[in-house]
Protein backbone atom coordinates (compact mmCIF):
# COMPACT_ATOMS: atom_id res chain seq x y z
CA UNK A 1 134.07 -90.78 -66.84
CA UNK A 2 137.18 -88.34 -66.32
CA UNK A 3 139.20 -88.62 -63.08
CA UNK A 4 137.93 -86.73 -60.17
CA UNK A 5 139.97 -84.15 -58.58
CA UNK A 6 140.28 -83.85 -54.64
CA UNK A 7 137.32 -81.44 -54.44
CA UNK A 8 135.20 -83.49 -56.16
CA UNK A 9 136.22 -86.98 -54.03
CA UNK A 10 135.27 -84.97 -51.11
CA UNK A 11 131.55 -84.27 -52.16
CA UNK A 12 130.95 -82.12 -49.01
CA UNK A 13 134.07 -79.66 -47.79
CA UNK A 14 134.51 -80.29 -44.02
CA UNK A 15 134.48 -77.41 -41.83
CA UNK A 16 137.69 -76.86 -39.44
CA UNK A 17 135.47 -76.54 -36.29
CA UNK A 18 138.83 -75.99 -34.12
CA UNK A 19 139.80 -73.20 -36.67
CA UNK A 20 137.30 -70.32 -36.64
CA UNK A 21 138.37 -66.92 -38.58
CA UNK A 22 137.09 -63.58 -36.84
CA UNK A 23 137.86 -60.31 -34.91
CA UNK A 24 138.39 -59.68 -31.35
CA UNK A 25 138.91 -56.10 -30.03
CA UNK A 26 141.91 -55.60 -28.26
CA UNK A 27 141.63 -54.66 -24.39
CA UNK A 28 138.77 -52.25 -22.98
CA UNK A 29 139.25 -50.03 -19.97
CA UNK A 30 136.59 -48.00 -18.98
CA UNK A 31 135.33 -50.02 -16.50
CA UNK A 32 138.00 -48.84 -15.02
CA UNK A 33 137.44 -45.13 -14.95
CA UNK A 34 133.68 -45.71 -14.63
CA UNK A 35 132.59 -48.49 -12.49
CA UNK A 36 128.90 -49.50 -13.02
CA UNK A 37 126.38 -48.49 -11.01
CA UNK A 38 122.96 -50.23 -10.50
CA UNK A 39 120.33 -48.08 -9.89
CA UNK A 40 116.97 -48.95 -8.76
CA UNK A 41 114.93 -46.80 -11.03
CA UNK A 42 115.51 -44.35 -14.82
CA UNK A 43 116.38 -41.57 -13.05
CA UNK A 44 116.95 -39.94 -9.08
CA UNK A 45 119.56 -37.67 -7.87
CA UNK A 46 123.61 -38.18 -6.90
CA UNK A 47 124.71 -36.65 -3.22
CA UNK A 48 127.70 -34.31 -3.50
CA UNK A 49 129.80 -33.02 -0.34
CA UNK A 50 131.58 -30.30 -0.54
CA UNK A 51 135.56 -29.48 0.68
CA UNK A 52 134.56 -28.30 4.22
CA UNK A 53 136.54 -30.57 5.93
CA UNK A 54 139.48 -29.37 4.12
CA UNK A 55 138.80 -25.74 5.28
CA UNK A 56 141.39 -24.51 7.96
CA UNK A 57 138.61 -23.20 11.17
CA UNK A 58 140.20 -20.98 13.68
CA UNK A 59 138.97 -22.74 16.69
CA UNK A 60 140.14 -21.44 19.13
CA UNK A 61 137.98 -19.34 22.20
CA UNK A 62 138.80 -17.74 25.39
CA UNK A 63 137.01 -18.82 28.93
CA UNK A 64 133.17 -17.79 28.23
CA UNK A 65 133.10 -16.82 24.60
CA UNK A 66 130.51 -17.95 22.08
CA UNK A 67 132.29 -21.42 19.87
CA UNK A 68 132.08 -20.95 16.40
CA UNK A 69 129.80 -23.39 14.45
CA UNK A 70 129.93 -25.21 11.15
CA UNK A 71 127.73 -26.36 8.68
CA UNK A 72 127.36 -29.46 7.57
CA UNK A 73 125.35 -30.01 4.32
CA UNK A 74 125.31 -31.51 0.88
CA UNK A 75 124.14 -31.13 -2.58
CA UNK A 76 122.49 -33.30 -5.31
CA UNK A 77 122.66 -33.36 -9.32
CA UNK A 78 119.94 -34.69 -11.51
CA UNK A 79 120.68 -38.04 -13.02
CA UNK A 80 118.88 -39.76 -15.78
CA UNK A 81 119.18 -42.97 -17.40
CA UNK A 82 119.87 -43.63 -21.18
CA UNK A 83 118.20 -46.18 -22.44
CA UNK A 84 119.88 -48.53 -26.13
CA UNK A 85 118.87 -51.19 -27.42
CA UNK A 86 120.34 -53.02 -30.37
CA UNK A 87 118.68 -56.65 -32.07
CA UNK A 88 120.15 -59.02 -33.68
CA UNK A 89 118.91 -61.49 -36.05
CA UNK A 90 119.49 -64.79 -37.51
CA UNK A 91 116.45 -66.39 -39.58
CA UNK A 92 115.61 -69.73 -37.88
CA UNK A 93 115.97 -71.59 -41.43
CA UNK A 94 119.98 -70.38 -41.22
CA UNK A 95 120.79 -71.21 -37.54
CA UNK A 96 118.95 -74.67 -38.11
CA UNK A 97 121.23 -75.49 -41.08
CA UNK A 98 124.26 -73.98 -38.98
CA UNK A 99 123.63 -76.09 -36.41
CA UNK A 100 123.51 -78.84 -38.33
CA UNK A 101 126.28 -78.94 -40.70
CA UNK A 102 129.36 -76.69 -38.99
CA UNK A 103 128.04 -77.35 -35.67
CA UNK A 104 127.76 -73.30 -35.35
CA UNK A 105 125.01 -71.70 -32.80
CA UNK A 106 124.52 -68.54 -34.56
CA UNK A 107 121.72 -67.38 -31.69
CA UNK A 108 124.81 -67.27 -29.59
CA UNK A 109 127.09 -65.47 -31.98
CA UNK A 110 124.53 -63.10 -32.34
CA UNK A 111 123.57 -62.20 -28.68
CA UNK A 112 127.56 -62.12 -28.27
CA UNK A 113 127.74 -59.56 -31.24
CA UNK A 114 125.43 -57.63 -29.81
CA UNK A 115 126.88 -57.11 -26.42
CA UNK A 116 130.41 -56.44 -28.40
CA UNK A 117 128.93 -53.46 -30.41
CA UNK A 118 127.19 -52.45 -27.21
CA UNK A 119 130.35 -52.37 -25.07
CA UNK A 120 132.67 -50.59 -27.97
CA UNK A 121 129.72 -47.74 -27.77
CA UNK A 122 130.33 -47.31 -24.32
CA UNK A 123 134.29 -47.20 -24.58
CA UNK A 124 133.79 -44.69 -26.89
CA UNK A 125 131.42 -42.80 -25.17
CA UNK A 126 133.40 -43.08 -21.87
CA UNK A 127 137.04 -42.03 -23.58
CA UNK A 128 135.37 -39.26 -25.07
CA UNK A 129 133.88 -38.02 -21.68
CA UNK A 130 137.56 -38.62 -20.27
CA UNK A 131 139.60 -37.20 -22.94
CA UNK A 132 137.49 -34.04 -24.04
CA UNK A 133 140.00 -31.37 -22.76
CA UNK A 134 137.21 -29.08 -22.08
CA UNK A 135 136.14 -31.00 -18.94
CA UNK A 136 139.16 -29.96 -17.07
CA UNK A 137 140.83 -26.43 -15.68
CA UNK A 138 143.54 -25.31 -17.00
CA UNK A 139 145.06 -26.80 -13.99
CA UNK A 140 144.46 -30.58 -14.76
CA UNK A 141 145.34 -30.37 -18.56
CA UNK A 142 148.58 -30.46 -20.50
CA UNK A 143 149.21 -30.87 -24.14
CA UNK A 144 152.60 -32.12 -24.50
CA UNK A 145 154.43 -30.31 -27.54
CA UNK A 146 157.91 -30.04 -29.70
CA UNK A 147 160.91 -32.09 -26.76
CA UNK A 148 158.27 -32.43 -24.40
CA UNK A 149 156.54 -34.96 -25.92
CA UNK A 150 157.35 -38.74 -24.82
CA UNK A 151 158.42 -40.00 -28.44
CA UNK A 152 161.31 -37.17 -27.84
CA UNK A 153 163.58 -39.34 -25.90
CA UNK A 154 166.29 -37.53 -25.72
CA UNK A 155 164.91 -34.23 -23.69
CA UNK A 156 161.15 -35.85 -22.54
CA UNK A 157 160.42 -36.93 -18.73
CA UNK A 158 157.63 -38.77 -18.48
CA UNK A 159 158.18 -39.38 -14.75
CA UNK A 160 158.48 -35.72 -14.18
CA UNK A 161 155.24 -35.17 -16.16
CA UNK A 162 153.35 -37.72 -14.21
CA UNK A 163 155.11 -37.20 -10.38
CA UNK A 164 153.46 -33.41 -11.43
CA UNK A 165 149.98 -34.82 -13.03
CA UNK A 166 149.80 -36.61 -9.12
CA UNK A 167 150.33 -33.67 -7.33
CA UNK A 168 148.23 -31.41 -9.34
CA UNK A 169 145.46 -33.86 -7.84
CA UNK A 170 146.82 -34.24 -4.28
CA UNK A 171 146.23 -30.43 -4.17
CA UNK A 172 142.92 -30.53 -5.06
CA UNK A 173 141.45 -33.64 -3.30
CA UNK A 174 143.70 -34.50 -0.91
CA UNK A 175 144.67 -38.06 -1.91
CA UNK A 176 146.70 -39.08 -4.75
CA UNK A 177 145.68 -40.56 -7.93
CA UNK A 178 145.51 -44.38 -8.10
CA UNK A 179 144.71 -44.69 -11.60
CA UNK A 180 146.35 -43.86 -15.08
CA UNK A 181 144.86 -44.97 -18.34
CA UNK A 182 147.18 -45.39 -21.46
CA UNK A 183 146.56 -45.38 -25.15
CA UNK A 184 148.66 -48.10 -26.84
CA UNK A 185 150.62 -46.44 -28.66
CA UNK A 186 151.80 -43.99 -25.37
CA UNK A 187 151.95 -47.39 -23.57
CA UNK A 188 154.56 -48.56 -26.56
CA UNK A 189 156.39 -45.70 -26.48
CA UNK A 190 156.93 -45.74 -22.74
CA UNK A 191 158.29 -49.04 -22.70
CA UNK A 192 161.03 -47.52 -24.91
CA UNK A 193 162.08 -44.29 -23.06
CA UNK A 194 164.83 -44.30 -21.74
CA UNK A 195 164.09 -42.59 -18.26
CA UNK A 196 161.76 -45.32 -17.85
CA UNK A 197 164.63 -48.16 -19.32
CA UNK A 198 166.99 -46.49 -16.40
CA UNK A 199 164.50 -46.79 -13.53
CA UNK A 200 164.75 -50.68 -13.63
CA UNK A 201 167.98 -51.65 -15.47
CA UNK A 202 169.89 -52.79 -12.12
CA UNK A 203 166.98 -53.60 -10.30
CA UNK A 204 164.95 -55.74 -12.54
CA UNK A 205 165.44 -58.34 -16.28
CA UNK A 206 161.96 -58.03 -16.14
CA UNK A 207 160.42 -56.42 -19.55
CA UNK A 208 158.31 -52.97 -18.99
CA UNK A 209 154.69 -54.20 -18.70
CA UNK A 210 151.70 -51.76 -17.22
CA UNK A 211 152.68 -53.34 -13.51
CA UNK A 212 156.13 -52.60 -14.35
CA UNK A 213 155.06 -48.72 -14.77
CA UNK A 214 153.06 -48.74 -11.66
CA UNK A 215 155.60 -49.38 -9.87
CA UNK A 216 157.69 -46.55 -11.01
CA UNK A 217 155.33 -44.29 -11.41
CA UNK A 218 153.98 -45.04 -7.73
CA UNK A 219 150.26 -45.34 -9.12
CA UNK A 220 148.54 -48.75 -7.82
CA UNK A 221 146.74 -49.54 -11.11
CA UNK A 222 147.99 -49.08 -14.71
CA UNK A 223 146.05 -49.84 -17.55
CA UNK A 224 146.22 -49.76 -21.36
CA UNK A 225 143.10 -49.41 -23.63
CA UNK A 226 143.77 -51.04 -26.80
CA UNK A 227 140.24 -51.23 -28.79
CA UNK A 228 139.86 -49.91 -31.52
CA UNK A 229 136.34 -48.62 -33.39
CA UNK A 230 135.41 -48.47 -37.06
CA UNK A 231 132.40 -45.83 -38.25
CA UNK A 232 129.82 -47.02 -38.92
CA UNK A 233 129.53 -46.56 -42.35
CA UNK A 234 133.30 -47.49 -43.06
CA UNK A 235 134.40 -50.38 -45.06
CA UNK A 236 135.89 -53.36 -44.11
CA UNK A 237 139.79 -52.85 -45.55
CA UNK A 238 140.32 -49.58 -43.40
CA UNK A 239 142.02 -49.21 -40.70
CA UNK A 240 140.14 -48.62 -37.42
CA UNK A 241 140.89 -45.33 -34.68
CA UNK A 242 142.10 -46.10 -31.53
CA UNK A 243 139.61 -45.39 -28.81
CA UNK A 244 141.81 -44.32 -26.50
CA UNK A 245 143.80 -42.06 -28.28
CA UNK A 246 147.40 -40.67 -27.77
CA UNK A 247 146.80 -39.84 -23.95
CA UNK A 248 147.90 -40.83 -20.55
CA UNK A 249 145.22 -39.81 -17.92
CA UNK A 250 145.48 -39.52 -13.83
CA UNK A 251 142.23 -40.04 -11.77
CA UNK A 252 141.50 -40.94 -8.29
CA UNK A 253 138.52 -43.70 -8.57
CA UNK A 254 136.80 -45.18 -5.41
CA UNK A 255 137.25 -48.94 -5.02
């Protein structure tokens, strides 16, 4: 008989169950910008107030005169809910020999890929509501072009940019914004500008994280969407689109 090799001495391969190969997308945000709401049934309507109370009222009467009235009033929109659903499977004949051998539980892993896929669509879905420039007025929209992009360090101010972005909002709802989302690769490129390098360099060793930028831009919550989605039909070897884009984004959202 000819000498066995090491694969052959082994008989079975042992799997490295502390050593698992896979994907994990990077950081999603929209919960962020869109906090889940429970509703009770698949459809109702949403309340809306208007801006009376920002409405300047001459008040003012002489001895005996009539006292001028306001209204007070709101509006609803139609809401209705969209239902998905997604399965997926894992023949009972596979997960019992996973179970046995690697010591996998594929039900799990399924039910887990399932909610992933589910929660990319709705990053997706919500960074395309939030980043489609045609849901804004002209006045709550800038493209950023030739020096005045960020990546142009030398004659960009993001601080400028975003001190107006907070404003813009201030003038519109009264309260400034508390929230601004980040693509990565803005994120990355911030934490190399040197306005932003200047703002900290005798006040902090620190290295520019999102907290970091909060603090300089005066915004209480930063945050930086790093997933990234694949078609559906595309193939394994390219490279996926980041969700969120090369865009920074101001909003006020109720806590």
């Amino acid at each position: 008989m000819p000498e066995m090799n090491t694969n052959q001495a082994r008989v079975v391969d042992p799997i490295l169950s502390n050593h698992a190969r896979g994907y994990q997308n990077g950081e999603m945000i929209s919960q962020v910008l869109f906090p889940d709401v429970i509703v009770p049934v698949r459809g109702g309507r949403v309340i809306q107030f208007g801006k009376e109370a920002f409405r300047r009222v001459n008040a003012r009467r002489a001895p005996g005169s009539d006292v001028r009235r306001v209204t007070y009033g709101y509006a609803s929109d139609p809401i209705s809910v969209i239902q998905e659903a997604l399965e997926g499977t894992v023949p009972v004949e596979t997960a019992a020999e996973a179970a046995m051998v690697p010591g996998i539980d594929l039900g799990s892993g399924a039910v887990d890929m399932v909610m992933d896929i589910m929660l990319l669509n709705k990053e997706c879905e919500c960074s395309e509501l939030a980043l489609n420039a045609a849901n804004y007025d002209a006045n709550h929209k800038v493209a950023l072009a030739g020096t005045d992009k960020w990546s142009d360090y030398a004659n960009s101010d993001p601080i400028g940019d975003i001190n107006a972005g907070r404003e813009a909002i201030r003038s519109y709802i009264g309260r400034y914004p508390n929230t601004l989302t980040l693509g990565a690769d803005v994120f990355n490129t911030l934490k190399e500008h040197p306005v932003i390098k200047d703002k900290i360099k005798y006040t902090s060793a620190k290295s520019i994280t999102a907290e970091v930028l909060a603090g300089i831009f005066e915004i209480e919550k930063v945050v930086v969407g790093a997933a990234v989605a694949l078609d559906e039909d595309a193939g394994d070897d390219e490279a996926a689109n980041d969700v969120w884009g090369g865009a920074a984004l101001l909003a006020f959202v109720p806590r």
